[in-house]
Protein backbone atom coordinates (compact mmCIF):
# COMPACT_ATOMS: atom_id res chain seq x y z
CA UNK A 1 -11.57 60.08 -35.23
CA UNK A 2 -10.82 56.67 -37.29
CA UNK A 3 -6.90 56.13 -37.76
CA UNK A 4 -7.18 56.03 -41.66
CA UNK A 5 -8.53 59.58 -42.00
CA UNK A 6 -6.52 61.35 -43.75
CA UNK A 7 -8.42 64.70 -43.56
CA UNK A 8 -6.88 67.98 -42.11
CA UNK A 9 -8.42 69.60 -39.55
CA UNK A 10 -9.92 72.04 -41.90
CA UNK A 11 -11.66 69.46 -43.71
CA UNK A 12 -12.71 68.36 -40.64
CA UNK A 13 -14.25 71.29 -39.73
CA UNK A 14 -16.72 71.75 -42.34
CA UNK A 15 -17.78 68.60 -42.35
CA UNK A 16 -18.35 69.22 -38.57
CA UNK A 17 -20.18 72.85 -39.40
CA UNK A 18 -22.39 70.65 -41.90
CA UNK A 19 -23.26 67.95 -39.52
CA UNK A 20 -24.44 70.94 -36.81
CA UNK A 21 -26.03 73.05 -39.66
CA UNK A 22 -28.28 69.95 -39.81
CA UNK A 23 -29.10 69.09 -36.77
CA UNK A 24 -30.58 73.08 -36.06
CA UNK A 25 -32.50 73.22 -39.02
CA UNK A 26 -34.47 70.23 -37.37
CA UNK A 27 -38.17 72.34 -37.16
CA UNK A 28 -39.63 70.48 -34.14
CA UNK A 29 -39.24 67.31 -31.44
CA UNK A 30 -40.13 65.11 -33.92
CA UNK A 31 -37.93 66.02 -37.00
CA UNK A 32 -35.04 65.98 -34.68
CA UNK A 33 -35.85 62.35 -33.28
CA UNK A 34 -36.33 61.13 -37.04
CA UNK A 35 -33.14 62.71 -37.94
CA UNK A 36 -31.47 60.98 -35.10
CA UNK A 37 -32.70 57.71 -35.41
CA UNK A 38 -31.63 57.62 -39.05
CA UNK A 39 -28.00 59.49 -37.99
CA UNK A 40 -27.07 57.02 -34.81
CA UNK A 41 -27.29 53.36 -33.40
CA UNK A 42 -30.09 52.50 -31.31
CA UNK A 43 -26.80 52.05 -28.87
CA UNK A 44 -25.19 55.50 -29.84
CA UNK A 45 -29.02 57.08 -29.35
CA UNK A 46 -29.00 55.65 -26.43
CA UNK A 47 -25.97 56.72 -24.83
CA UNK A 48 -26.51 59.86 -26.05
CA UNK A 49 -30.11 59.81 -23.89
CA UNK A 50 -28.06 58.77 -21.07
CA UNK A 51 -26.13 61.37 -20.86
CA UNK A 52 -28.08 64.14 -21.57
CA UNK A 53 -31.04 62.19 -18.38
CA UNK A 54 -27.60 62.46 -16.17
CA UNK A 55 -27.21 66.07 -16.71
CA UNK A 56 -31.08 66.40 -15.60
CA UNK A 57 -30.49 64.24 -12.53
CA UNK A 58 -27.00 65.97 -12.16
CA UNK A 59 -29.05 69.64 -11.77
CA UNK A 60 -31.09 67.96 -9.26
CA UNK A 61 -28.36 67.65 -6.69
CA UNK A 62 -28.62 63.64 -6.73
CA UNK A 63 -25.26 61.56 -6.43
CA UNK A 64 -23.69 59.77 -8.63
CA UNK A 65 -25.16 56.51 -6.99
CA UNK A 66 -28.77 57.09 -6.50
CA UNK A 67 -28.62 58.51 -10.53
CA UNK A 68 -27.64 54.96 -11.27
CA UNK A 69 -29.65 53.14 -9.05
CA UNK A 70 -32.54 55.31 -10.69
CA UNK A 71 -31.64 54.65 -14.18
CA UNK A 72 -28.97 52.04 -14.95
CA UNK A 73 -26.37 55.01 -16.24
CA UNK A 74 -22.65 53.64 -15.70
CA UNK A 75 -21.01 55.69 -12.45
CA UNK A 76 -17.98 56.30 -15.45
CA UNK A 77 -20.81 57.78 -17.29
CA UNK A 78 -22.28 60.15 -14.89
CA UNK A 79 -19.37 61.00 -13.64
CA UNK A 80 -17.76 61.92 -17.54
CA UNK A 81 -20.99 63.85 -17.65
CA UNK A 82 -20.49 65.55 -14.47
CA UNK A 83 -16.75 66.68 -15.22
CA UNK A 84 -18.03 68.13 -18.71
CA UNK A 85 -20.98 70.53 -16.88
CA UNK A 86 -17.68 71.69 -15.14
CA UNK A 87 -14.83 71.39 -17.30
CA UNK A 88 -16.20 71.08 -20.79
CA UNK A 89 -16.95 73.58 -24.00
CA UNK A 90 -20.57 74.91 -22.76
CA UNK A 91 -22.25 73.14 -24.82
CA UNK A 92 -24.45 71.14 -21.23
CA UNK A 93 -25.11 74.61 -19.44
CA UNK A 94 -26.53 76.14 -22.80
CA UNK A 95 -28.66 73.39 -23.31
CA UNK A 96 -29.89 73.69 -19.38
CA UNK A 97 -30.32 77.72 -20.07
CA UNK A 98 -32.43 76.75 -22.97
CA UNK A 99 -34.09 73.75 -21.70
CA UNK A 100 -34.63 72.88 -18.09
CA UNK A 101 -34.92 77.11 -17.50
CA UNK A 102 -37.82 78.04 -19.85
């Protein structure tokens, strides 16, 4: 969060819950990728694809080393990625339930 917010976490919240409400009333592929392009950085979009091509790799059973000799993804990276399939909200293995599991 930038230093100079002064919002409270309730604030912060809805404008979280706004952002989210957004993004899932996307309709298809390609409103989504619009909305994203428009939303992020070619360098935030592309982190973002990164980490979401780690968790694919990650599923795969490939190491940390052969995912970056594949694709250029930072060892950090994969390996941030890797500890949040584990140890983060849910928000990776929902995505694979919904995704890679169809």
């Amino acid at each position: 969060m930038k230093p100079n917010r002064n919002n409270s976490q309730d604030h912060r919240i809805r404008a979280e819950n706004a952002l989210f409400e957004a993004i899932v009333s996307m309709q298809n592929v390609s409103e989504c990728r619009n909305l994203f392009k428009d939303l992020c950085t070619p360098a935030e979009l592309q982190a973002l694809v990164d980490r979401w091509q780690a968790v694919e790799l990650l599923q795969q059973g490939l190491s940390y080393r052969k995912i970056h000799d594949m694709t250029g993804i930072s060892v950090t990276t994969i390996g941030r990625v890797a500890r949040f399939l584990t140890d983060g909200s849910g928000g990776y293995a929902t995505a694979i339930e919904k995704t890679f599991l169809k």
